[in-house]
N, C-alpha and C. Protein backbone atom coordinates (compact mmCIF):
# COMPACT_ATOMS: atom_id res chain seq x y z
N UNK A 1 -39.41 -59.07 80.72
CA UNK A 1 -38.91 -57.71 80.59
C UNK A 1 -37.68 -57.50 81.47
N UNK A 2 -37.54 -57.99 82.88
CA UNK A 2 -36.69 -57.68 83.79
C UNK A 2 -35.53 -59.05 83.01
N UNK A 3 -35.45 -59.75 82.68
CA UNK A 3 -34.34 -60.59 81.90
C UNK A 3 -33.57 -59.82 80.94
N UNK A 4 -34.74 -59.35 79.80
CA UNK A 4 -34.09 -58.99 78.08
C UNK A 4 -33.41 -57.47 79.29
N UNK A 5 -33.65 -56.44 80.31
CA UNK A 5 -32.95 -55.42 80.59
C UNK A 5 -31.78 -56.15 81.71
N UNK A 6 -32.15 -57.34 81.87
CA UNK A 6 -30.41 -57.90 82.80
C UNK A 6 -29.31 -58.41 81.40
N UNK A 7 -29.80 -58.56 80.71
CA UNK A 7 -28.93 -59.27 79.50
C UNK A 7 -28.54 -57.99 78.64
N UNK A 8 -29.26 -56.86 78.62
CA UNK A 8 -29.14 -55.63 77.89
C UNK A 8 -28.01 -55.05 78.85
N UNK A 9 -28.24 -54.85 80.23
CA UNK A 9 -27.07 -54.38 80.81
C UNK A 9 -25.88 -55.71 80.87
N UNK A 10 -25.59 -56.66 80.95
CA UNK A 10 -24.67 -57.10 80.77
C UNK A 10 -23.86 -57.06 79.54
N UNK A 11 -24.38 -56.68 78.39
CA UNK A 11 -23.65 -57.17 76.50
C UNK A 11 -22.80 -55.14 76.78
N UNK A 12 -23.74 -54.61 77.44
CA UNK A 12 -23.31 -53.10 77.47
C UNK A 12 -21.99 -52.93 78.41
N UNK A 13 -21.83 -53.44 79.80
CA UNK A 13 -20.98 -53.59 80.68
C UNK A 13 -19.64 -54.69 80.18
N UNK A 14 -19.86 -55.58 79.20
CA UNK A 14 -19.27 -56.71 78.65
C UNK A 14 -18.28 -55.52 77.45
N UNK A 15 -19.30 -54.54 76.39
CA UNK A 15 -18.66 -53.82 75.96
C UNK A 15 -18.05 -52.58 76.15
N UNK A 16 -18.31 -51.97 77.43
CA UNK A 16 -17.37 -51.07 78.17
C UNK A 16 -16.47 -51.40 78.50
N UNK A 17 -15.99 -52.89 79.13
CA UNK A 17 -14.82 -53.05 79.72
C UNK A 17 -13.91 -53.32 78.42
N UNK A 18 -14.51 -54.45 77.05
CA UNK A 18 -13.03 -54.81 76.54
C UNK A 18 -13.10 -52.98 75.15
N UNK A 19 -13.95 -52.71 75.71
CA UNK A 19 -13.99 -51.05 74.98
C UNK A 19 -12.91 -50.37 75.36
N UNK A 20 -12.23 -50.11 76.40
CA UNK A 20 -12.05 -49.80 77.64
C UNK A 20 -10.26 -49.57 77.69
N UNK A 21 -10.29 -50.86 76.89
CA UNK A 21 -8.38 -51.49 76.80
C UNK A 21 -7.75 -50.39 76.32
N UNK A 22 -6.98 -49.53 76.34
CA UNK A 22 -5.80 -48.68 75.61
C UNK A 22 -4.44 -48.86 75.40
N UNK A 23 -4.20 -48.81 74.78
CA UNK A 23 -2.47 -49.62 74.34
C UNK A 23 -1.60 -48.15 75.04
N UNK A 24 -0.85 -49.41 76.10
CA UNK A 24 0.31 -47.79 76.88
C UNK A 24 1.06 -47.61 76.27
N UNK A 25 1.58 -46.03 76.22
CA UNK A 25 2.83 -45.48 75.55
C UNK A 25 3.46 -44.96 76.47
N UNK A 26 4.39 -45.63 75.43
CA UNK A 26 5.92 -45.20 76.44
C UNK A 26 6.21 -43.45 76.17
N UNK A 27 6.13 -43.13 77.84
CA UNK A 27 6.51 -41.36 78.19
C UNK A 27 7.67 -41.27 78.30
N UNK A 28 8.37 -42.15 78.65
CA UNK A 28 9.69 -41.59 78.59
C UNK A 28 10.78 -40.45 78.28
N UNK A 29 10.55 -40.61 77.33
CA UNK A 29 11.15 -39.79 75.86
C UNK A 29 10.71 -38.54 76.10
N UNK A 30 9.08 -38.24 76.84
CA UNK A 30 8.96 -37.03 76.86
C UNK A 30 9.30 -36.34 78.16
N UNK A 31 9.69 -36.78 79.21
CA UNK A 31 9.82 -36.32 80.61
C UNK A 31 10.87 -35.73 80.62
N UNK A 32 11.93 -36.11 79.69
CA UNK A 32 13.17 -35.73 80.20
C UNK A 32 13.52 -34.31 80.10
N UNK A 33 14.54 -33.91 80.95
CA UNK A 33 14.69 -32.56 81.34
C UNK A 33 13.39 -31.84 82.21
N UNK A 34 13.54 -31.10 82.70
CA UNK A 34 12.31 -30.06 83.27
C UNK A 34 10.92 -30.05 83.19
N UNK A 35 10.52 -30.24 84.18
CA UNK A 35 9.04 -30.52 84.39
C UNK A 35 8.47 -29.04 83.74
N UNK A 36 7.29 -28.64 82.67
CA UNK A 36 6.70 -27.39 82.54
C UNK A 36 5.70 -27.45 83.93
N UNK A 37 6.03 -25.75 83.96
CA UNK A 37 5.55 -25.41 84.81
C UNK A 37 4.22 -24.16 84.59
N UNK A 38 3.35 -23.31 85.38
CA UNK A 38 2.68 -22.57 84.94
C UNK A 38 3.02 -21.62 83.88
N UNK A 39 3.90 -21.41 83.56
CA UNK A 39 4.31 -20.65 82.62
C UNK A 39 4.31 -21.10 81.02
N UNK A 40 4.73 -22.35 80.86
CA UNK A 40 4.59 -23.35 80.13
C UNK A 40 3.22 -23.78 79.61
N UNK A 41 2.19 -23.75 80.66
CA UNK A 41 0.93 -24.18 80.57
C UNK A 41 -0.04 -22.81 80.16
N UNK A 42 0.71 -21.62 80.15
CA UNK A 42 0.46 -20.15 79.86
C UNK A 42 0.54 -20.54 78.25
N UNK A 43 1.81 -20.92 77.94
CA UNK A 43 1.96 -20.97 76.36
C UNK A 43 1.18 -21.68 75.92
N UNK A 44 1.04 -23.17 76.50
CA UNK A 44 0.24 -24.24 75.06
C UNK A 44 -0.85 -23.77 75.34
N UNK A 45 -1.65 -22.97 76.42
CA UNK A 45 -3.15 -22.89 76.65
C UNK A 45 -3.29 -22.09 75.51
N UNK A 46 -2.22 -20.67 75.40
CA UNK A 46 -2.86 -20.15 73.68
C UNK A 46 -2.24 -20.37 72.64
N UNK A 47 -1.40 -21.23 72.69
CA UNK A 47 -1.20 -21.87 71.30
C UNK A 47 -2.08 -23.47 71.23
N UNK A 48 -2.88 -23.37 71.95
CA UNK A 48 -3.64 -24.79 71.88
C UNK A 48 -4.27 -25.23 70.66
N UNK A 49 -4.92 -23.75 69.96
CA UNK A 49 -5.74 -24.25 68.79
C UNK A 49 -4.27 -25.15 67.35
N UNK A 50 -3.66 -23.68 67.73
CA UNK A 50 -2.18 -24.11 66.41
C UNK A 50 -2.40 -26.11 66.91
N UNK A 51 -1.82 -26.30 67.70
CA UNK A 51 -2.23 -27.59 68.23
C UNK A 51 -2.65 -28.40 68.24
N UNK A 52 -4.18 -28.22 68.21
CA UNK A 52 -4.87 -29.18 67.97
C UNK A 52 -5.21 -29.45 66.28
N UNK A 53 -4.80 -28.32 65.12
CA UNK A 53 -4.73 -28.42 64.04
C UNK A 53 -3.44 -29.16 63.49
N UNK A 54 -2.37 -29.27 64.57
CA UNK A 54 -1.09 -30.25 64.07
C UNK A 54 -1.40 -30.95 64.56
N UNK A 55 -2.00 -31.66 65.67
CA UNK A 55 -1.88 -32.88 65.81
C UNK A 55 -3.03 -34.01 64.86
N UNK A 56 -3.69 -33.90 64.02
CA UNK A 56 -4.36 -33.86 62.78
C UNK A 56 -3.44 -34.87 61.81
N UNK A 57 -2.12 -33.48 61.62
CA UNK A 57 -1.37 -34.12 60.64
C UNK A 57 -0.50 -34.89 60.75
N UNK A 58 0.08 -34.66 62.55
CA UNK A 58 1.19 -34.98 62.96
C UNK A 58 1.00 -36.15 64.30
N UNK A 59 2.00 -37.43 64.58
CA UNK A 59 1.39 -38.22 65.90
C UNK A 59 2.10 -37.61 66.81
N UNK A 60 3.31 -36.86 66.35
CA UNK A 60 4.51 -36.75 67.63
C UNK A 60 3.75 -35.07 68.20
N UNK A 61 2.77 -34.56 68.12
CA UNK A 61 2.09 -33.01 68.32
C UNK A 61 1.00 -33.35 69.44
N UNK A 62 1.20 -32.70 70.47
CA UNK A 62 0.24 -33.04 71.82
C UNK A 62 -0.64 -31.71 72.03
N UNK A 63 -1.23 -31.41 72.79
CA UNK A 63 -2.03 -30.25 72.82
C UNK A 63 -1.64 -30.51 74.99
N UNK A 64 -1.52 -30.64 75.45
CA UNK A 64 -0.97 -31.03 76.51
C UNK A 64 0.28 -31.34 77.16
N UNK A 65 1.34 -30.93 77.91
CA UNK A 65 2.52 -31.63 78.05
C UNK A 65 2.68 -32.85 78.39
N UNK A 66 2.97 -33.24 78.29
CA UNK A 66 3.03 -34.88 79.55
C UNK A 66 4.07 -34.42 80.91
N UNK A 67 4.96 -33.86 80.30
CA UNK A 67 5.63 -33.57 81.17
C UNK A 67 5.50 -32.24 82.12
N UNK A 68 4.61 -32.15 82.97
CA UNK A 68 4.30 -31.11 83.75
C UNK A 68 4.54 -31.28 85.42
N UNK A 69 4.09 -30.37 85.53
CA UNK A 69 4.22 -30.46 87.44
C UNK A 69 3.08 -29.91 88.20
N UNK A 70 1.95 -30.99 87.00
CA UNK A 70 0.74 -30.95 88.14
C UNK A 70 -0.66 -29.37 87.88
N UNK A 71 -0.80 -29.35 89.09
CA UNK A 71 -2.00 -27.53 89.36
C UNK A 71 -1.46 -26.88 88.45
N UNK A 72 -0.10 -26.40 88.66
CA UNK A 72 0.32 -25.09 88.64
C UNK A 72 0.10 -24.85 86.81
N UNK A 73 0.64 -25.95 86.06
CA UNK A 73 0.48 -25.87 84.77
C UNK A 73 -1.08 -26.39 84.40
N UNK A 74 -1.90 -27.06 84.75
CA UNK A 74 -3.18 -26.88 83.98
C UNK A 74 -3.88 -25.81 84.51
N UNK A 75 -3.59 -25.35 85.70
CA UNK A 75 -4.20 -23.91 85.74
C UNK A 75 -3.68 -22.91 84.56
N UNK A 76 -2.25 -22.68 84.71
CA UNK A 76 -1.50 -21.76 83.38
C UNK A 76 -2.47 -21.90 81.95
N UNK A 77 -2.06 -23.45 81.83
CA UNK A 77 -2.92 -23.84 80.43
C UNK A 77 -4.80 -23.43 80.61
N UNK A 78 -5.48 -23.69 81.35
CA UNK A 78 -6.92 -22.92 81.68
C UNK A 78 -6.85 -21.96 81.36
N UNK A 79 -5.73 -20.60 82.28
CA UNK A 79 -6.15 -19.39 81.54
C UNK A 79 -5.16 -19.34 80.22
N UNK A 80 -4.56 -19.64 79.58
CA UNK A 80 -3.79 -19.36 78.17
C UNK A 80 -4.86 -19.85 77.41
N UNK A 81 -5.88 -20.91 77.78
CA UNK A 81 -7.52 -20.88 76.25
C UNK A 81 -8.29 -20.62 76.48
N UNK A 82 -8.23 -19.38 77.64
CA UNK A 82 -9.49 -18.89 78.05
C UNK A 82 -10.07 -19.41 79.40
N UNK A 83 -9.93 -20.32 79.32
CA UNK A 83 -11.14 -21.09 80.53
C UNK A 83 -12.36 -20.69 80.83
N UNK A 84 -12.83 -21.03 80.29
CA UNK A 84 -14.59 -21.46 79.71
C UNK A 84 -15.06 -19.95 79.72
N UNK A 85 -14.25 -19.12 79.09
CA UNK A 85 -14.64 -17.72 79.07
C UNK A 85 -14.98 -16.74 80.03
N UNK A 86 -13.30 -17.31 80.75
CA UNK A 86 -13.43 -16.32 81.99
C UNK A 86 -12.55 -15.10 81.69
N UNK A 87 -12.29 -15.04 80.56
CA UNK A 87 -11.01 -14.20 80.18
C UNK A 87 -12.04 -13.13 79.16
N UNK A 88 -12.71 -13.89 78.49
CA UNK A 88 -13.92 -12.88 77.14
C UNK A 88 -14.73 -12.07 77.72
N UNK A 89 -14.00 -11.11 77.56
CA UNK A 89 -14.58 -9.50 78.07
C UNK A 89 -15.80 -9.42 76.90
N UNK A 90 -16.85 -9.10 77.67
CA UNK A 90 -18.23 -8.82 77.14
C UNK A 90 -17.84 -7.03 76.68
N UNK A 91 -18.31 -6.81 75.28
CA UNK A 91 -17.81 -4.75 75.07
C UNK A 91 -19.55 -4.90 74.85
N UNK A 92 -19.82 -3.49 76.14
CA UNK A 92 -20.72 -2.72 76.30
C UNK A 92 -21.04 -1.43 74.98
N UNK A 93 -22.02 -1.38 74.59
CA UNK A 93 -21.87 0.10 73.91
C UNK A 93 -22.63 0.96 74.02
């Protein structure tokens, strides 16, 4: 029993790692000019859904910048989709 679960965790750890590989893309192309900043991360947070329905059809459509500057814009982007419904006002009646 303690073998077939050392050989069960190894074929699993064997397929996480070459699971694992991701082919890098070149950012380049997207950095250039001006880092977005919270304000930026204000916009795609509520245009995120439009977003995630183009990137579907489209490869060059991100739902994320690449090119950001860090806190300031995934905070922006947090509250522009809500963030986990800290923004969805509960109506009392």
């Amino acid at each position: 029993m303690v073998q077939t679960f050392k050989t069960l965790t190894i074929i699993v750890l064997v397929i996480l790692v070459f699971s694992s590989c991701a082919e890098r893309q070149d950012v380049e192309a997207c950095v250039e000019g001006g880092a977005y900043g919270f304000l930026g991360g204000l916009l795609h947070g509520i245009i995120a859904p439009i977003g995630l329905i183009g990137m579907l059809f489209k490869d060059d459509i991100t739902v994320f910048a690449t090119n950001n500057n860090g806190f300031w814009y995934a905070f922006g982007f947090l509250i522009g989709s809500g963030g986990w419904g800290i923004l969805a006002g509960k109506s009392r009646k």
